[in-house]
Protein backbone atom coordinates (compact mmCIF):
# COMPACT_ATOMS: atom_id res chain seq x y z
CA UNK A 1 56.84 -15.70 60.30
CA UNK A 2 58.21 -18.44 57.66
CA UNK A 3 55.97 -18.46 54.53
CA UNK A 4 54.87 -22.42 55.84
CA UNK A 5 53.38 -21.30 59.45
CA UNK A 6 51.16 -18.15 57.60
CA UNK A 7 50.08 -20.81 55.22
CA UNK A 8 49.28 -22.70 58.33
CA UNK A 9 47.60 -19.77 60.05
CA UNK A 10 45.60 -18.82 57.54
CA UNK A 11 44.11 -22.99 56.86
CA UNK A 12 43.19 -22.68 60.75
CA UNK A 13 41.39 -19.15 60.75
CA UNK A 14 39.29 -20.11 57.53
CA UNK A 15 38.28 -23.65 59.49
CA UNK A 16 37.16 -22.08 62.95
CA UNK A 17 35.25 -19.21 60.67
CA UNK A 18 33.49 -22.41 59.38
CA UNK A 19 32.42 -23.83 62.11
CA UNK A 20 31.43 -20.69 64.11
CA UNK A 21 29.07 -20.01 61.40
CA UNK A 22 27.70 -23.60 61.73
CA UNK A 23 27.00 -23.61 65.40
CA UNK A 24 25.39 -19.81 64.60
CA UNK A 25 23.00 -21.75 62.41
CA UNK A 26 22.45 -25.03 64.79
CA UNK A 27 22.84 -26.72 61.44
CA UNK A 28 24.88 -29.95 61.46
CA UNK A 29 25.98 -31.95 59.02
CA UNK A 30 28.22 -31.26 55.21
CA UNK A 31 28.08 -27.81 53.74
CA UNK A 32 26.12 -28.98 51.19
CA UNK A 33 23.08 -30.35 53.51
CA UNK A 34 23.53 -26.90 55.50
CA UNK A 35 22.46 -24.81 52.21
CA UNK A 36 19.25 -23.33 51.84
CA UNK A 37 16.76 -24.65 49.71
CA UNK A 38 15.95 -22.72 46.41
CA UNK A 39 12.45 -21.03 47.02
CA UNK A 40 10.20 -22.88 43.96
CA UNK A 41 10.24 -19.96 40.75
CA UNK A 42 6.52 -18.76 40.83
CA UNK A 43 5.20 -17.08 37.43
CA UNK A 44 5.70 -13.96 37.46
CA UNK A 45 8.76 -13.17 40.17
CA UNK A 46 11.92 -12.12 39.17
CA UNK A 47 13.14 -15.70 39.06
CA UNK A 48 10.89 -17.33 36.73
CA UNK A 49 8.85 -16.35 33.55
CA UNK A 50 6.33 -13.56 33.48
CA UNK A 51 3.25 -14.57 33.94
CA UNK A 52 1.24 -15.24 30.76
CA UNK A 53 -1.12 -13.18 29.03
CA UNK A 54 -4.36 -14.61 28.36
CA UNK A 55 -5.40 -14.68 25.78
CA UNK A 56 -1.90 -14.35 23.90
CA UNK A 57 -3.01 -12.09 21.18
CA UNK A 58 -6.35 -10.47 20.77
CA UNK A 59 -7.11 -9.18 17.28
CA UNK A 60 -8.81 -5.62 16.64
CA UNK A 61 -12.05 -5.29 15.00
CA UNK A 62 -11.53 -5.47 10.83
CA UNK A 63 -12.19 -2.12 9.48
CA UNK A 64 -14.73 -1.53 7.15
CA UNK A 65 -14.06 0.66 3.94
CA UNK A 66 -14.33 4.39 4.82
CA UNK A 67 -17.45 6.50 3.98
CA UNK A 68 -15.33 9.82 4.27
CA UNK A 69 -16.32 11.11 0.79
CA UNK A 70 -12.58 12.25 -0.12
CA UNK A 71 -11.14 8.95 0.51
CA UNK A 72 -10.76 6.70 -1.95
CA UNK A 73 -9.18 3.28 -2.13
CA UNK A 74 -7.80 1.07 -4.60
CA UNK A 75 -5.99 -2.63 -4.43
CA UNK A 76 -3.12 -4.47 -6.33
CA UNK A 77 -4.51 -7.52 -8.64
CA UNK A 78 -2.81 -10.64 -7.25
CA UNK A 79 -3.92 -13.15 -9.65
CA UNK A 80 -5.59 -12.92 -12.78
CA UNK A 81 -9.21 -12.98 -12.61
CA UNK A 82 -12.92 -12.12 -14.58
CA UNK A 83 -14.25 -9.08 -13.85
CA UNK A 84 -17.97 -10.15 -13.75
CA UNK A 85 -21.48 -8.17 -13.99
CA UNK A 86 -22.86 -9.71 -10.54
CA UNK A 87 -20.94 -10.50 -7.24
CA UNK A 88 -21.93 -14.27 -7.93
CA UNK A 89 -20.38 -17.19 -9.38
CA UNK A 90 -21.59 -18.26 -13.02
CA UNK A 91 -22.16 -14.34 -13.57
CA UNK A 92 -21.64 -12.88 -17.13
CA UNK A 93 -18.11 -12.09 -17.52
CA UNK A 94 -16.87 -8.30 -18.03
CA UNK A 95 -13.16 -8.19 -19.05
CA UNK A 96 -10.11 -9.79 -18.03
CA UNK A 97 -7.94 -8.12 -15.36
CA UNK A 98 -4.55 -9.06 -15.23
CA UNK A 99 -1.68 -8.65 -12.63
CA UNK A 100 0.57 -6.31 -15.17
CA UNK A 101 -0.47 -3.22 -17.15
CA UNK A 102 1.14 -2.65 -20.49
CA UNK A 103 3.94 -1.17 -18.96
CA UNK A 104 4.53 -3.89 -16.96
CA UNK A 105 4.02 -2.61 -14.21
CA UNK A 106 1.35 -3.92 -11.11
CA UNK A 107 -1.85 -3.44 -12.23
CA UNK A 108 -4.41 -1.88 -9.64
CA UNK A 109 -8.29 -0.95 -9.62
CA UNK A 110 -10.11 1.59 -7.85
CA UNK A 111 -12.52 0.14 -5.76
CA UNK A 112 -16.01 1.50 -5.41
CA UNK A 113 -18.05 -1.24 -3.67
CA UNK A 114 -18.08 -3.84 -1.24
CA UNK A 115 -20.23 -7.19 -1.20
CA UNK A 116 -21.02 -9.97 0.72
CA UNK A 117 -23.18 -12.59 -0.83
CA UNK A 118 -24.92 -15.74 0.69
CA UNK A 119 -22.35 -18.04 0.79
CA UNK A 120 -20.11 -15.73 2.84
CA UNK A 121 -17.90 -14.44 -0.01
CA UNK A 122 -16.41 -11.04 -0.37
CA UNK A 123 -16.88 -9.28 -3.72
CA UNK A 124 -15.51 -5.81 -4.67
CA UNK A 125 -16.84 -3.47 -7.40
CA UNK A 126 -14.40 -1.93 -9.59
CA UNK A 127 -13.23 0.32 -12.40
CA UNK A 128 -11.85 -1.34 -15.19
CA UNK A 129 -9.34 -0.46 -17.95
CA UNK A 130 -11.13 -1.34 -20.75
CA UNK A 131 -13.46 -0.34 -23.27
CA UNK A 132 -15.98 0.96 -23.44
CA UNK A 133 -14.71 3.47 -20.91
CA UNK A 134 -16.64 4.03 -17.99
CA UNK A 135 -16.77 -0.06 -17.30
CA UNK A 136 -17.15 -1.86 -14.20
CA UNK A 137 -17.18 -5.47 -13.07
CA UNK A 138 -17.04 -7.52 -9.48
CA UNK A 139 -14.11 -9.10 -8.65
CA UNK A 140 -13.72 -11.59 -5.96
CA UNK A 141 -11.91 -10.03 -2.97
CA UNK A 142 -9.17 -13.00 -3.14
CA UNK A 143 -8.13 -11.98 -6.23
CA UNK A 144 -6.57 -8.92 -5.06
CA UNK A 145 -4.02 -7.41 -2.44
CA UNK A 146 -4.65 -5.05 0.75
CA UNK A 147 -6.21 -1.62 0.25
CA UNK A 148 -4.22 1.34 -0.50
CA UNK A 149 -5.83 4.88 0.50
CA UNK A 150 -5.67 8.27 -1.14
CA UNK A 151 -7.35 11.58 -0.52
CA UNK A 152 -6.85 13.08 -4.05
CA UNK A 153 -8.51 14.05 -7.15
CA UNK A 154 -7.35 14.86 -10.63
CA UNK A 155 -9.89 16.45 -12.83
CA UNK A 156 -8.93 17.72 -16.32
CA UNK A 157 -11.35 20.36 -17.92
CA UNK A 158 -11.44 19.85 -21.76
CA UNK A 159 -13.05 23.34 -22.12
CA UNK A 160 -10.86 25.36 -20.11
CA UNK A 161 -7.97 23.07 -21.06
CA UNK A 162 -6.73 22.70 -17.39
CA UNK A 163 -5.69 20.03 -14.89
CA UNK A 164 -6.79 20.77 -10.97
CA UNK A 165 -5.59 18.22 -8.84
CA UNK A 166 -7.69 18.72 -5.48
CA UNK A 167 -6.78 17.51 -2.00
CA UNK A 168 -9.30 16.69 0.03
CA UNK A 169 -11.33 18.56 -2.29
CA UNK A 170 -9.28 21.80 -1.73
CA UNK A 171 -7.55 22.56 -4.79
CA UNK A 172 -3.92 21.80 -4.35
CA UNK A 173 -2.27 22.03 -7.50
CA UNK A 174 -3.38 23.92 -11.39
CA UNK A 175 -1.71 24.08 -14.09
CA UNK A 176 -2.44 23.98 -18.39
CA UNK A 177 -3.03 21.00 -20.48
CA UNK A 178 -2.90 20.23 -24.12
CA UNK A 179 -5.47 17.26 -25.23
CA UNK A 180 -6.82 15.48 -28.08
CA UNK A 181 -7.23 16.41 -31.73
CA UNK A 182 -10.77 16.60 -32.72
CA UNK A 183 -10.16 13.66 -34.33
CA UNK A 184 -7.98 11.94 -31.58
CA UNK A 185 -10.50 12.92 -28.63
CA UNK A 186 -9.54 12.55 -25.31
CA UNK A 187 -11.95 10.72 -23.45
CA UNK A 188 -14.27 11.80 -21.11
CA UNK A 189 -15.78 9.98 -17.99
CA UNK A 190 -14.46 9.12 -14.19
CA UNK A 191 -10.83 7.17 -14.63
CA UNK A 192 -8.03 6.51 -12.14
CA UNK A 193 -4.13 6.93 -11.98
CA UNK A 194 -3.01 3.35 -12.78
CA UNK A 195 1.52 3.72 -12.67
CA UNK A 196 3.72 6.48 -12.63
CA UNK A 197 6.52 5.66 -15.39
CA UNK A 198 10.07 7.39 -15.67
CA UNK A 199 11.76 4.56 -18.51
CA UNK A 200 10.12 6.39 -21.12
CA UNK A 201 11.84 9.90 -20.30
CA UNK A 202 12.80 11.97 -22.83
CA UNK A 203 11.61 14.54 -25.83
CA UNK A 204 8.19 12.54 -26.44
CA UNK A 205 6.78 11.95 -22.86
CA UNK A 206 9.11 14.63 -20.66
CA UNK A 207 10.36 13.58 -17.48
CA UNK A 208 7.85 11.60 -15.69
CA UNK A 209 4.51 9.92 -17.32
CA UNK A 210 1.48 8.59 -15.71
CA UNK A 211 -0.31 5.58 -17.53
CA UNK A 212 -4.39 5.87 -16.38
CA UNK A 213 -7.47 3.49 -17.03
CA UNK A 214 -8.61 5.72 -19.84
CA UNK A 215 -8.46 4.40 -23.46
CA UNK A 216 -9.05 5.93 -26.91
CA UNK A 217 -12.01 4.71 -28.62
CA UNK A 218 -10.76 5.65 -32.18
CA UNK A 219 -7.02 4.57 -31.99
CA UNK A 220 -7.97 0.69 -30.78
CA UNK A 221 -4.84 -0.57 -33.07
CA UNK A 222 -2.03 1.21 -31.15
CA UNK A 223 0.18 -0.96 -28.55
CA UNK A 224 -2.12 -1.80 -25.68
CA UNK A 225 -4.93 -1.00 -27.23
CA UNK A 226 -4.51 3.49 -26.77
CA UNK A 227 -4.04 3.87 -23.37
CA UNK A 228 -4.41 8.03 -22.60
CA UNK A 229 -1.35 8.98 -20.32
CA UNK A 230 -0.54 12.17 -18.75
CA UNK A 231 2.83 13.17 -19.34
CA UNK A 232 5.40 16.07 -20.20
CA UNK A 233 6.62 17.41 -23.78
CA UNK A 234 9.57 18.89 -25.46
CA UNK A 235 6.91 21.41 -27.05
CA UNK A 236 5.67 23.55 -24.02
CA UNK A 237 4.35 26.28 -26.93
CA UNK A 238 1.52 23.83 -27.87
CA UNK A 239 0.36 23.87 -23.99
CA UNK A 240 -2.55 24.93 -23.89
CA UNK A 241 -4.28 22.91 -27.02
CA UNK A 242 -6.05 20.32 -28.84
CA UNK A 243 -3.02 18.34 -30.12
CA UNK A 244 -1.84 15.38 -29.41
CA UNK A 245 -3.67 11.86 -29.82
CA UNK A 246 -5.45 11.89 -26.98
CA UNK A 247 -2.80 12.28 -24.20
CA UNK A 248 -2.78 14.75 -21.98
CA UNK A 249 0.44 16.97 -22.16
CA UNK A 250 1.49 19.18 -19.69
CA UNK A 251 5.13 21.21 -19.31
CA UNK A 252 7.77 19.39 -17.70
CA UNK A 253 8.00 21.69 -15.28
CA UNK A 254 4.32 21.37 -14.24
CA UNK A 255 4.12 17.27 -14.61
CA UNK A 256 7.41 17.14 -12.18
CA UNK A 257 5.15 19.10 -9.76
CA UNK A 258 1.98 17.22 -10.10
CA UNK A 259 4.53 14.01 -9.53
CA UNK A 260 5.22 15.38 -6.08
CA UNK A 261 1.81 15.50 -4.98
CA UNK A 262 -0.43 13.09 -6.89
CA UNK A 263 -0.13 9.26 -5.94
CA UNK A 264 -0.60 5.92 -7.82
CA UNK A 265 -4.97 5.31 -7.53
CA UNK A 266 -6.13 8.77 -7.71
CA UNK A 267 -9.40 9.07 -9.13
CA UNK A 268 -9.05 10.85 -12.79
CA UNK A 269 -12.60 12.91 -14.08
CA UNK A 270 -12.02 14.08 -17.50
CA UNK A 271 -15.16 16.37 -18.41
């Protein structure tokens, strides 16, 4: 067969398959007439969009500071505010609390209250860093970031001249301190963990330091005003002791290990 009749053939076949499939159907007319009709997309088939949800979004219930006794939170200052003696506007002013600690890094405060006055705004109780130790003031809840959580304790005995960090209130880490000079006290009262510092590593503060909230009554004229730090030492043969300015000194083998365990806002007794 020459290549024009096949080309021929083949023209006819596809034409009569045409129509046989048009008088199947009883349809008349052009190909595109015959076509079905597209079955209208409903919401929620295949073909269309899923159906919507309603309402889009739904938020949770805010939660409400824990009362679990070995949690304890603290928040990020966001802007600088007063610390004042009342959760109320016009209140006598406390200290200043600032977005940067000495080190420059960002300053938090352990929170210890909640309050909601008439007016509908949110106040939070803190510790401050500032003398006379033991200090606290309200801060409006705008002034600082979301809550951060821990479940650990550090308490330093200035008798036995230990540090016992507790998790949970199990004891989780103890190890031998040096502290203040008689003259250079270390001072006592409830405190928190404020930065954990590495720039300053070497001979003088060991490895690691942490800065806290606690402050040295007697040197007032240092940098910063004698913040108390915990930190290691190149002279692990004065730990245990009463020796250094009010610091707390531990060996750099035991402050690497308490880095590993204790997080920025623990709670720091010093008794």
């Amino acid at each position: 067969m020459s290549r024009a009749r096949t080309l021929a053939w083949a023209v006819a076949a596809t034409a009569a398959a045409v129509a046989a499939a048009a008088a199947g159907s009883g349809a008349t007319g052009t190909t595109a007439e015959r076509a079905p009709a597209a079955a209208p997309a409903r919401a929620g088939d295949a073909r269309g969009l899923p159906a919507p949800v309603r309402p889009a979004f739904t938020p949770g219930r805010p939660r409400t500071l824990s009362a679990d006794r070995f949690t304890s939170w603290w928040a990020p200052v966001r802007r600088p505010v007063m610390a004042l003696a009342r959760p109320a506007p016009g209140a006598p002013a406390v200290a200043r609390v600032d977005t940067r600690t000495p080190e420059a890094t960002a300053n938090i405060v352990l929170v210890i209250g909640r309050r909601t006055d008439a007016a509908g705004r949110v106040w939070v109780r803190a510790r401050l860093a500032t003398l006379p130790n033991g200090r606290t003031g309200w801060l409006p809840r705008s002034a600082l970031g979301g809550y951060g959580a821990v479940d650990t304790e550090l308490r330093v005995d200035t008798h036995r001249l230990t540090a016992t960090l507790l998790r949970r209130g199990r004891p989780a880490f103890r190890a031998p301190v040096a502290i203040g000079q008689a003259r250079w006290p270390t001072p006592r009262g409830r405190f928190y963990v404020r930065d954990e510092l590495t720039r300053f590593a070497g001979r003088t503060y060991g490895p690691v330091a942490f800065g806290t909230s606690a402050r040295s009554s007697v040197l007032t004229d240092w940098p910063a005003g004698g913040f108390v730090g915990i930190h290691g030492t190149d002279r692990p043969d004065l730990v245990p002791g009463r020796v250094s300015h009010g610091c707390i000194r531990m060996r750099n083998a035991d402050v690497l290990a308490l880095a590993r365990l204790m997080p920025v806002g623990t709670p720091l007794t010093i008794d």
